[in-house]
N, C-alpha and C. Protein backbone atom coordinates (compact mmCIF):
# COMPACT_ATOMS: atom_id res chain seq x y z
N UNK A 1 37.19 -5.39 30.33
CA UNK A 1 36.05 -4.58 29.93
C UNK A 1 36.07 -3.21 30.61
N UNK A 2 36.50 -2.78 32.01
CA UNK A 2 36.28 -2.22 32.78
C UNK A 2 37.87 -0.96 31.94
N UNK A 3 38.44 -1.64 30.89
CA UNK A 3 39.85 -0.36 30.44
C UNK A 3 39.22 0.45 29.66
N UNK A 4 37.86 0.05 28.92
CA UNK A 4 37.12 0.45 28.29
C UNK A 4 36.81 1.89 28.43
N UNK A 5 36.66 2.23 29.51
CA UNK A 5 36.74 4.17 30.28
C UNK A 5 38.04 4.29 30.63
N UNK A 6 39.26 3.67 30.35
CA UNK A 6 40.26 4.19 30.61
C UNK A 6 40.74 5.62 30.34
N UNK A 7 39.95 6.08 28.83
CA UNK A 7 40.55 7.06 28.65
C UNK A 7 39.92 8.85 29.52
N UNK A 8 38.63 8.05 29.67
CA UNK A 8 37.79 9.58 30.30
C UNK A 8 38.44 9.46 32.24
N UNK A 9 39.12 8.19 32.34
CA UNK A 9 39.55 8.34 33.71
C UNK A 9 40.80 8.63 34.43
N UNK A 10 40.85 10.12 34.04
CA UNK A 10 42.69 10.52 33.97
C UNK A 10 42.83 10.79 36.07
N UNK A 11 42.38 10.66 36.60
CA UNK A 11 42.55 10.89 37.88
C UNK A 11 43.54 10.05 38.19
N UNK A 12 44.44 10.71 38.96
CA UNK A 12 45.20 9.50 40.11
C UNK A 12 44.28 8.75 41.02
N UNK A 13 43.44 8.90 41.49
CA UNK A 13 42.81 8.54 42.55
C UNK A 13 41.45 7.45 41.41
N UNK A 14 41.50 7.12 40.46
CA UNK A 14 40.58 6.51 39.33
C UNK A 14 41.42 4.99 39.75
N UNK A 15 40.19 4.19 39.71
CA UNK A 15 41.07 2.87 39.30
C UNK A 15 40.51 1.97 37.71
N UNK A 16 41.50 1.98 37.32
CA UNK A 16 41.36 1.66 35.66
C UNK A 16 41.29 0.04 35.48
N UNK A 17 41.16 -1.00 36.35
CA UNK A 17 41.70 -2.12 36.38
C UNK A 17 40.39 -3.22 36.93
N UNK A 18 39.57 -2.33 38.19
CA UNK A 18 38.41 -2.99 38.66
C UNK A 18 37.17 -2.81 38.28
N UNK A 19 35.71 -3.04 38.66
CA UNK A 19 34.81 -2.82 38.50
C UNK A 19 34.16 -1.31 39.43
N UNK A 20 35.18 -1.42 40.46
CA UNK A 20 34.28 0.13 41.38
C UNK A 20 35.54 0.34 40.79
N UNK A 21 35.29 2.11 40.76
CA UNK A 21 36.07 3.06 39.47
C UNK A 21 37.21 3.96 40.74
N UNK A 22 37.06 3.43 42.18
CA UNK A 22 38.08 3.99 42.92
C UNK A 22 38.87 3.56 43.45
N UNK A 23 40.28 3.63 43.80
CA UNK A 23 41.19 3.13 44.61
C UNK A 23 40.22 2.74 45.77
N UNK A 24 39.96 3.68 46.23
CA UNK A 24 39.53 3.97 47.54
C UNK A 24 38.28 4.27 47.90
N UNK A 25 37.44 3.27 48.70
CA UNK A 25 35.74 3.26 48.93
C UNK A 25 35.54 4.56 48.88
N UNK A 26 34.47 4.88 48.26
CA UNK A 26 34.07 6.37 47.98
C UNK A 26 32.67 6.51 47.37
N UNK A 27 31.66 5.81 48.01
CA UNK A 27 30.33 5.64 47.25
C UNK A 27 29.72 7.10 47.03
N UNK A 28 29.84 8.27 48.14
CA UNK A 28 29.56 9.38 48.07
C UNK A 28 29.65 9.83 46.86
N UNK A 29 31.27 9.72 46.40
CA UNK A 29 31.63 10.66 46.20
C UNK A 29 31.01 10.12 44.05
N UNK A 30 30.90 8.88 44.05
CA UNK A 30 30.08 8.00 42.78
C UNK A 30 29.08 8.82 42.63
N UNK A 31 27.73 8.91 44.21
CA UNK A 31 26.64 9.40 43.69
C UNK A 31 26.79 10.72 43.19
N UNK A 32 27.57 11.82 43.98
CA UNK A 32 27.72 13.11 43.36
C UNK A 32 28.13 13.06 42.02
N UNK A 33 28.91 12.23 41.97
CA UNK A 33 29.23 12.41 40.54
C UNK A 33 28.16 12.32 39.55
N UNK A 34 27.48 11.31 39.64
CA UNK A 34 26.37 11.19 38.85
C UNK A 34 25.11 12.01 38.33
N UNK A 35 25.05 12.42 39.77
CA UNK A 35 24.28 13.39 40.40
C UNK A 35 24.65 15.14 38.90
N UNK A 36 25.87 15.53 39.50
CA UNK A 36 26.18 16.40 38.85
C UNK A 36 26.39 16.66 37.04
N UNK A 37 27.48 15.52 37.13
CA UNK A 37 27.68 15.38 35.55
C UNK A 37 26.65 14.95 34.49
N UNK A 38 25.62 13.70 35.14
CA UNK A 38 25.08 13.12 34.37
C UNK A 38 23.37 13.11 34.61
N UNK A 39 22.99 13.87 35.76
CA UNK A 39 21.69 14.23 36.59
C UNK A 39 20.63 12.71 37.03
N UNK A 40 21.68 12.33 37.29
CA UNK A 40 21.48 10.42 37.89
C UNK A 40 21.48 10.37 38.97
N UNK A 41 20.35 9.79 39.81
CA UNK A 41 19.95 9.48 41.32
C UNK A 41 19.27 8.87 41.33
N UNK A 42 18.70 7.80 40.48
CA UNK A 42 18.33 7.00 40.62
C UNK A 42 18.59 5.28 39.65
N UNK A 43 17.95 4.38 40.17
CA UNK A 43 18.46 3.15 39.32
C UNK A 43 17.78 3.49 37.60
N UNK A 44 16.09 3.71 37.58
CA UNK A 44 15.31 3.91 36.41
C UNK A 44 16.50 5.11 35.63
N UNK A 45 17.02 5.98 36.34
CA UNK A 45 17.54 6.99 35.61
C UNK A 45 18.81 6.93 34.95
N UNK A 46 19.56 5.74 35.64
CA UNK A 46 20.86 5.06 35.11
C UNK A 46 20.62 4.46 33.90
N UNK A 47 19.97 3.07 33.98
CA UNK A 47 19.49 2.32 33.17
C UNK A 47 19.18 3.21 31.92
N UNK A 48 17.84 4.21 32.34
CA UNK A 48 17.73 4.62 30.71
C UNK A 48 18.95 5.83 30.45
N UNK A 49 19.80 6.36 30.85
CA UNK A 49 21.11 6.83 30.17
C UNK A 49 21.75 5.76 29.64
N UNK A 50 22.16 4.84 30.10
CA UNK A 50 22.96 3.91 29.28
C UNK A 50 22.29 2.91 28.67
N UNK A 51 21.06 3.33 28.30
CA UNK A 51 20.39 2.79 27.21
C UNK A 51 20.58 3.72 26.10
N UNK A 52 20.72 4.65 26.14
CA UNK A 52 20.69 5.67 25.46
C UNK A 52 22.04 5.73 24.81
N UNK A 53 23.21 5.86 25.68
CA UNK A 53 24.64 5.70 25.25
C UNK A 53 24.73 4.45 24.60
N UNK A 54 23.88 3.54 24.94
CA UNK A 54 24.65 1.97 24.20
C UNK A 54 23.75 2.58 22.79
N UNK A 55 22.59 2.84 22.33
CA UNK A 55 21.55 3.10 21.15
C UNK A 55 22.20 4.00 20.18
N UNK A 56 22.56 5.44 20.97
CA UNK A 56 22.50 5.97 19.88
C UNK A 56 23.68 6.98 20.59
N UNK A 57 23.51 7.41 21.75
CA UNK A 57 25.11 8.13 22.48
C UNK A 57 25.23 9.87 21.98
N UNK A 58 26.06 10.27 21.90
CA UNK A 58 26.56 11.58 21.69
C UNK A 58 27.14 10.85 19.67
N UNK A 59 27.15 9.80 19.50
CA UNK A 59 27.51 9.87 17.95
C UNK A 59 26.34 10.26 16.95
N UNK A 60 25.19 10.05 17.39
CA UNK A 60 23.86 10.44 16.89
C UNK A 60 23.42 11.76 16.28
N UNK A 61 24.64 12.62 17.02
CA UNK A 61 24.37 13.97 16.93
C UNK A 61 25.45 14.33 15.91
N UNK A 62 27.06 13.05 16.55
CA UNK A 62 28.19 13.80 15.23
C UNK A 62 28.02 13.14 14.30
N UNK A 63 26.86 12.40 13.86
CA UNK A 63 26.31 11.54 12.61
C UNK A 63 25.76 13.09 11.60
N UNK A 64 24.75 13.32 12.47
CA UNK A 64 24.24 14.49 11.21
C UNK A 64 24.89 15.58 11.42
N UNK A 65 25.47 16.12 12.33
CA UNK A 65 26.63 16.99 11.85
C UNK A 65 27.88 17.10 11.32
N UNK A 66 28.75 15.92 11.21
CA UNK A 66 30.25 16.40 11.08
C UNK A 66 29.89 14.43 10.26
N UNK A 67 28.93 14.07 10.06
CA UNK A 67 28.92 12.92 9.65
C UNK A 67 30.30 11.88 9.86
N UNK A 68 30.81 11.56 11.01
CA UNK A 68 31.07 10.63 11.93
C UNK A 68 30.70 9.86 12.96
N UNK A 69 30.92 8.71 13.67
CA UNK A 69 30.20 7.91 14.40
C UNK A 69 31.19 7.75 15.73
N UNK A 70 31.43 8.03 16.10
CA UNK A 70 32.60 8.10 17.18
C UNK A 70 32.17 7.36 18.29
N UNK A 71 31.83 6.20 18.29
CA UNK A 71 31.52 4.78 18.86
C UNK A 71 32.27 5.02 20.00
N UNK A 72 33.69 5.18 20.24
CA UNK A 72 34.49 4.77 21.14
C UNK A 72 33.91 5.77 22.50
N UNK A 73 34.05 6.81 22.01
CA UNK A 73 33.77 7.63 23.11
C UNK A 73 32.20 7.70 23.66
N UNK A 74 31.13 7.20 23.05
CA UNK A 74 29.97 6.57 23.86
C UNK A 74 30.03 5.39 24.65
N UNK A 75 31.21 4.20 24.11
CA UNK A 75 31.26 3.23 25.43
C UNK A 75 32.13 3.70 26.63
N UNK A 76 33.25 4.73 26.28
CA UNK A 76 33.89 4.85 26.95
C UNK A 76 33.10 5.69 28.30
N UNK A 77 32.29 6.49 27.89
CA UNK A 77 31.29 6.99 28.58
C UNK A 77 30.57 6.06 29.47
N UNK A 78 29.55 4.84 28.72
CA UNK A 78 29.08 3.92 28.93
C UNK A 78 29.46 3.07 30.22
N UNK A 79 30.61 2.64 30.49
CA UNK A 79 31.51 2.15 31.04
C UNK A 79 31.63 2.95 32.57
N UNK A 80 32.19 3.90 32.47
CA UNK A 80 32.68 4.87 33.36
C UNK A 80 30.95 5.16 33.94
N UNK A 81 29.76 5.44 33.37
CA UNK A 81 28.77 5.34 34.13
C UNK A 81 28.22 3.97 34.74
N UNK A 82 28.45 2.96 34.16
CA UNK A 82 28.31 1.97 34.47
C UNK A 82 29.38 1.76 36.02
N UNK A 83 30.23 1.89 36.10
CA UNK A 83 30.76 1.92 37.02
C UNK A 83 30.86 2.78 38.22
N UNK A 84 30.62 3.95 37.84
CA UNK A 84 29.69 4.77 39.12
C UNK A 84 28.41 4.31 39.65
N UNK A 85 27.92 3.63 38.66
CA UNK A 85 26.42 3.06 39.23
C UNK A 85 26.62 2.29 39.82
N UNK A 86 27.25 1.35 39.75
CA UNK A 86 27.61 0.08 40.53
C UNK A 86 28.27 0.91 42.16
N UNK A 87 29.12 1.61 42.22
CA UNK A 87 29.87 2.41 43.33
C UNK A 87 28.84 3.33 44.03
N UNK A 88 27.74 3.42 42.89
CA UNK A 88 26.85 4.70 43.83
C UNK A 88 25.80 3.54 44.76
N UNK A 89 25.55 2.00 43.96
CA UNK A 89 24.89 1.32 44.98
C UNK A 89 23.75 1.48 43.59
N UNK A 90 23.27 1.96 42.97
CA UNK A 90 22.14 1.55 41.81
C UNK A 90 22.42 0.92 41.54
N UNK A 91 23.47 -0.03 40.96
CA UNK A 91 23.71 -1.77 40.43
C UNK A 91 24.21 -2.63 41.09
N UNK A 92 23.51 -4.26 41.54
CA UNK A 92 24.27 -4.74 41.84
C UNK A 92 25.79 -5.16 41.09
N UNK A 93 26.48 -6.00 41.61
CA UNK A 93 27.88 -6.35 40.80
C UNK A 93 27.31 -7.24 39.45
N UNK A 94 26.49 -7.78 39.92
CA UNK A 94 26.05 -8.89 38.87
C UNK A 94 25.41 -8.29 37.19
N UNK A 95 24.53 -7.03 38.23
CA UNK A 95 24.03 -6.58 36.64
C UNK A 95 24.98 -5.46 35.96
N UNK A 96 26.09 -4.93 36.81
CA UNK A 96 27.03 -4.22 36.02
C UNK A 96 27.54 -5.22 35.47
N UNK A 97 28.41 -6.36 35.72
CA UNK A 97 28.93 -6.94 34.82
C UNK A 97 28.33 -7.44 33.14
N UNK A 98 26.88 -7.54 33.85
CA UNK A 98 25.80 -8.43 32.31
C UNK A 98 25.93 -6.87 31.60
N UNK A 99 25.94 -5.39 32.23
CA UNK A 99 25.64 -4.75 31.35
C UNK A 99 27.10 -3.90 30.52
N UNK A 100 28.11 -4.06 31.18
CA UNK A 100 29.22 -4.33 30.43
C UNK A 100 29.55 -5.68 29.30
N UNK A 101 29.48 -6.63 29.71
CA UNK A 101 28.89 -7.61 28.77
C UNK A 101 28.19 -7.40 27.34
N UNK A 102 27.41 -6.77 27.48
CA UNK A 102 26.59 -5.90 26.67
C UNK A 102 26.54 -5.22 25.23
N UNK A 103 28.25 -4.10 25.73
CA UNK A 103 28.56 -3.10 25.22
C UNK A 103 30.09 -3.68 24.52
N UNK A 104 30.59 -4.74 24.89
CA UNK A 104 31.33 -5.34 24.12
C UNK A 104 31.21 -5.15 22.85
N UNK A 105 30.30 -6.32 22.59
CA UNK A 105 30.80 -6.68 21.01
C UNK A 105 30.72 -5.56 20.09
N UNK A 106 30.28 -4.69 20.46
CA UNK A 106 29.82 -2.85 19.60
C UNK A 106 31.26 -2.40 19.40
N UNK A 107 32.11 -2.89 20.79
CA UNK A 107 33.53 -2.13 20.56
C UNK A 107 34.14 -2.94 19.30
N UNK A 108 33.63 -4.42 20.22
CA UNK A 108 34.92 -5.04 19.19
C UNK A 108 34.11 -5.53 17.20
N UNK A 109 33.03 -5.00 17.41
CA UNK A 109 33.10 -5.06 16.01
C UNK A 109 33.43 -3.68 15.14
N UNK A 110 33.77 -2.94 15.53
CA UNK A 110 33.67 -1.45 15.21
C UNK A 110 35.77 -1.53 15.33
N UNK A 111 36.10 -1.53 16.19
CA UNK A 111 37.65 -1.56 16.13
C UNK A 111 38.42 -3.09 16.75
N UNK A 112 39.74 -2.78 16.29
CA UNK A 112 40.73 -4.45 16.14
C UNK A 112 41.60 -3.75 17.23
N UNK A 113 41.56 -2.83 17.88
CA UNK A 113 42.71 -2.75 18.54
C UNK A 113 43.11 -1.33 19.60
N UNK A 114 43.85 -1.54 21.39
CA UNK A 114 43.38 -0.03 21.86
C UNK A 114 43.85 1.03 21.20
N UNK A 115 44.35 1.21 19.90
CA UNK A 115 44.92 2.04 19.29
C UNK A 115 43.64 3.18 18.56
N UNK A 116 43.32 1.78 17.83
CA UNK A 116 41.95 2.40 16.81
C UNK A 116 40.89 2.76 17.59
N UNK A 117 40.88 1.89 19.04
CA UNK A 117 39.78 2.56 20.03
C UNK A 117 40.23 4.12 19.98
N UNK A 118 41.48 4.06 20.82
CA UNK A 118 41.79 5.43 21.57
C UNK A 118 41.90 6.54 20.24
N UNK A 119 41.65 6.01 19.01
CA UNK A 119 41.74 7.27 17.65
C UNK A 119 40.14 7.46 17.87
N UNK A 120 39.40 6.36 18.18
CA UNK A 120 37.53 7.07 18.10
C UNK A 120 37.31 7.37 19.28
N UNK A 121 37.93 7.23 20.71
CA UNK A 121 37.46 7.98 21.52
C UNK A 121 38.38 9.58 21.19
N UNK A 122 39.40 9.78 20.52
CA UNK A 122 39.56 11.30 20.80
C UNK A 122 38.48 12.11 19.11
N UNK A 123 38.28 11.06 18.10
CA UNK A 123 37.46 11.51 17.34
C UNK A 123 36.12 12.23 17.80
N UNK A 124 35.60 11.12 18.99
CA UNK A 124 34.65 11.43 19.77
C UNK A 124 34.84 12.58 20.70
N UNK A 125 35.70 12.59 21.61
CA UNK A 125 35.83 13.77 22.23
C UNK A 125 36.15 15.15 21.65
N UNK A 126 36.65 15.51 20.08
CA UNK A 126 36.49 16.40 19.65
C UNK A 126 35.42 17.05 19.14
N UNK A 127 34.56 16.11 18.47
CA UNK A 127 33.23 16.26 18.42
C UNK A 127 32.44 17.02 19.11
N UNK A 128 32.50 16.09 20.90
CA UNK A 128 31.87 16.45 22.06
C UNK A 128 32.23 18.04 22.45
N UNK A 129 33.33 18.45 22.02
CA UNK A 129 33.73 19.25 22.22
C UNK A 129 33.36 20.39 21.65
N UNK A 130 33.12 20.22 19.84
CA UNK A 130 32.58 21.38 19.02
C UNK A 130 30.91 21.28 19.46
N UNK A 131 30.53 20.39 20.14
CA UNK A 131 28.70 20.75 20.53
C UNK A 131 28.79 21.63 21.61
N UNK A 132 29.94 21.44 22.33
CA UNK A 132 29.89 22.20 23.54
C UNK A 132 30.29 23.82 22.69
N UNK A 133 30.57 24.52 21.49
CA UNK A 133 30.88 25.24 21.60
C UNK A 133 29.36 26.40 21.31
N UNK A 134 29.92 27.83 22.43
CA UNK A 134 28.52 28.09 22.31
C UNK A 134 27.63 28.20 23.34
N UNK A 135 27.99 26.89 24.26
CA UNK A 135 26.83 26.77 25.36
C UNK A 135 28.05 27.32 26.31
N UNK A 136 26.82 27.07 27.73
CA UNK A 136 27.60 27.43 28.98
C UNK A 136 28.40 26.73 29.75
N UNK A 137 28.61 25.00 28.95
CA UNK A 137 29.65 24.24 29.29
C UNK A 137 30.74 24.05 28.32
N UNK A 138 30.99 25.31 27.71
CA UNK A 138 32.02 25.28 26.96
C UNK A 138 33.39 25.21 27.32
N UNK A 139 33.56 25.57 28.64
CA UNK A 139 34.95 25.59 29.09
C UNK A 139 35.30 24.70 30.00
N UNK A 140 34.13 23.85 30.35
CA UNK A 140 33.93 22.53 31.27
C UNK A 140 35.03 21.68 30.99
N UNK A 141 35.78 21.02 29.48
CA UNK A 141 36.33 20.26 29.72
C UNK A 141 37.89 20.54 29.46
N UNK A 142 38.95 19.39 30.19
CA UNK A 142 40.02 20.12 30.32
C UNK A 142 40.59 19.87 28.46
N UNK A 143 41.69 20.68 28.42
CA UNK A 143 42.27 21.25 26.99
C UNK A 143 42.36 19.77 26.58
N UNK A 144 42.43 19.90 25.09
CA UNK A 144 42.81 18.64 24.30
C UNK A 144 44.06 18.01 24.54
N UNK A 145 44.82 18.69 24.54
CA UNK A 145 46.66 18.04 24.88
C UNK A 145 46.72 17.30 26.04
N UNK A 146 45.67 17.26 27.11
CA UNK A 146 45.69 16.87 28.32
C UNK A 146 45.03 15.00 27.97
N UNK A 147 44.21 15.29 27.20
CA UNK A 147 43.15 14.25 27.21
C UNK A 147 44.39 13.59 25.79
N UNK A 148 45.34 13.90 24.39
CA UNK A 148 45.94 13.38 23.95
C UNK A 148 46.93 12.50 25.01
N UNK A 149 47.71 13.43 25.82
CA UNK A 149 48.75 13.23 26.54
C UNK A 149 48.30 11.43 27.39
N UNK A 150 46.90 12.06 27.80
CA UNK A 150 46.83 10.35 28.71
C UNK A 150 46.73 9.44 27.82
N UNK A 151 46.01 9.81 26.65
CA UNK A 151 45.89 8.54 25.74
C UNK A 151 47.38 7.57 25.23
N UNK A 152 48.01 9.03 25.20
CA UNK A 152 49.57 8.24 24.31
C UNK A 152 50.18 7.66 25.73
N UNK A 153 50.17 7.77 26.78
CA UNK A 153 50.25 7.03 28.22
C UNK A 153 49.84 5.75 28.17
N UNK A 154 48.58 5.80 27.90
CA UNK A 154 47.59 4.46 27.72
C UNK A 154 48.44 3.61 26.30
N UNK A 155 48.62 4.19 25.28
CA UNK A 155 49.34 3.57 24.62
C UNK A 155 50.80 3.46 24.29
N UNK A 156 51.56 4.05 25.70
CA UNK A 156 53.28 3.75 25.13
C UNK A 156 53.29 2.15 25.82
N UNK A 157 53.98 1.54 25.07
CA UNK A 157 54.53 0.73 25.28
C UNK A 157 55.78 0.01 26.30
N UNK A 158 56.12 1.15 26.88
CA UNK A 158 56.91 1.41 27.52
C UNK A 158 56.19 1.67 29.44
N UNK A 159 55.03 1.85 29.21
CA UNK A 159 54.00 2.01 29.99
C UNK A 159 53.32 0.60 30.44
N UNK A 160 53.96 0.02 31.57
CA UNK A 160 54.09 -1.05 31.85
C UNK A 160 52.20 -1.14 33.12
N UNK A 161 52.47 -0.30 33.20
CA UNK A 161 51.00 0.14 34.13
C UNK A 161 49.52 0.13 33.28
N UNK A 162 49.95 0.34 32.37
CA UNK A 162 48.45 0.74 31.52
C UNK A 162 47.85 -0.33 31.53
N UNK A 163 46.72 0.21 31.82
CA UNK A 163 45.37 -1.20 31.95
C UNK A 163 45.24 -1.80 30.54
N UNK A 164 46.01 -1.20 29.60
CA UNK A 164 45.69 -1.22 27.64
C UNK A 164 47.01 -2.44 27.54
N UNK A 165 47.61 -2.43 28.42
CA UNK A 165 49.04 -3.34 28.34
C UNK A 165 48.67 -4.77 29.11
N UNK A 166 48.00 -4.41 30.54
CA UNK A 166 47.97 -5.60 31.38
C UNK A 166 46.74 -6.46 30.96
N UNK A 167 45.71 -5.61 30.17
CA UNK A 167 44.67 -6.45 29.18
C UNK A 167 44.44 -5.72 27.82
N UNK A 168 45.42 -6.94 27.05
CA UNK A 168 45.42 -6.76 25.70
C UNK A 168 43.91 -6.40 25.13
N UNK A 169 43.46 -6.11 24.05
CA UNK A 169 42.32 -6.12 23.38
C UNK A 169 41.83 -6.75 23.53
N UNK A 170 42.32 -8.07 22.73
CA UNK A 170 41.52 -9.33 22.37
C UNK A 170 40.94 -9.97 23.57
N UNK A 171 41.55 -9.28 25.09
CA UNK A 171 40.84 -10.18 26.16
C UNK A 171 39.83 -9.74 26.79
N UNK A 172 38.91 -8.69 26.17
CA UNK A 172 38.09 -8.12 26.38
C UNK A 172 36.72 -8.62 25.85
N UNK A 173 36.87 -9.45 24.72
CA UNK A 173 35.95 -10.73 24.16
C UNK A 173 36.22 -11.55 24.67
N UNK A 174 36.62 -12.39 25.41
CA UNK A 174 37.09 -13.45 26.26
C UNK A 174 35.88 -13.92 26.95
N UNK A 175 35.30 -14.64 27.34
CA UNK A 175 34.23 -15.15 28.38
C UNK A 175 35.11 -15.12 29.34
N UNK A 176 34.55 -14.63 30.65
CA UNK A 176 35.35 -14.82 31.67
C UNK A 176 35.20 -16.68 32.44
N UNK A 177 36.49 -16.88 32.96
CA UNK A 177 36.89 -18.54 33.52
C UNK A 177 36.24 -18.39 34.62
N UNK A 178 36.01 -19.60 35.13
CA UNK A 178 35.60 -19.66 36.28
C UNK A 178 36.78 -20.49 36.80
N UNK A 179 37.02 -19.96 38.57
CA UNK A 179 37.93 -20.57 39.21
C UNK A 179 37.86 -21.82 40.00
């Protein structure tokens, strides 16, 4: 569940594989993030953003404009805040997991595979991109070739590392086992 933001998490220093989103303990550096990108400091303020991303997201907007739904890139969002929250200390482990849980079946009824994901998260991020044009975060995000480049990473095959390789799709509907 947690490969689900794989694609918005191009950092070396990102961990694509766990539930806290860093190699390396870094709760600080979660809340700033939140803080900045997403104007989150608190638990009430988490919760209703990713109420918002799971409802209706940034596709709400490329619905009546460019009439597309670009699903992928609101969980992928979803996810990646979900997991700062948990790292910033607003979630315990228990309710990030129920609220990843959550946001599943939206992926997997919407796409069969990380392919068709990673085509609606860059559908989505182009989108995100023409709203930004105009405003004063227009140059905020890095070039498109950068954000293609990790995706086709995430999907070579040959890419023995990718969190898209070491958990297939289908195991993302899976109930997790108990040991």
């Amino acid at each position: 569940m947690v490969s689900l933001c794989a694609p918005v998490s191009r950092e070396a220093r990102a961990s694509r594989l766990t539930l806290y989103p860093y190699k390396h303990v870094n709760d600080g550096r979660a809340r700033k993030w939140l803080t900045e990108k997403w104007e989150i400091s608190t638990r009430p303020a988490l919760l209703g953003r990713l109420d918002d991303l799971a409802r209706v997201g940034y596709r709400a907007r490329a619905e009546q404009r460019f009439d597309v739904s670009p699903l992928a890139w609101d969980i992928a969002l979803y996810v990646d805040v979900v997991r700062n929250g948990f790292a910033a200390g607003h979630l315990e482990e228990a309710d990030a997991w129920r609220l990843l849980h959550q946001i599943v079946p939206q992926a997997r009824g919407v796409y069969g595979s990380w392919a068709q994901y990673a085509q609606g998260y860059l559908m989505g991020r182009l989108v995100w991109m023409d709203l930004l044009r105009g405003t004063e975060s227009e140059s905020f995000p890095a070039p498109q070739s950068v954000s293609d480049e990790h995706l086709r990473r995430l999907l070579d095959p040959a890419n023995i590392e990718s969190p898209w390789h070491l958990a297939p799709w289908e195991a993302i509907g899976r109930p997790d086992r108990t040991r």
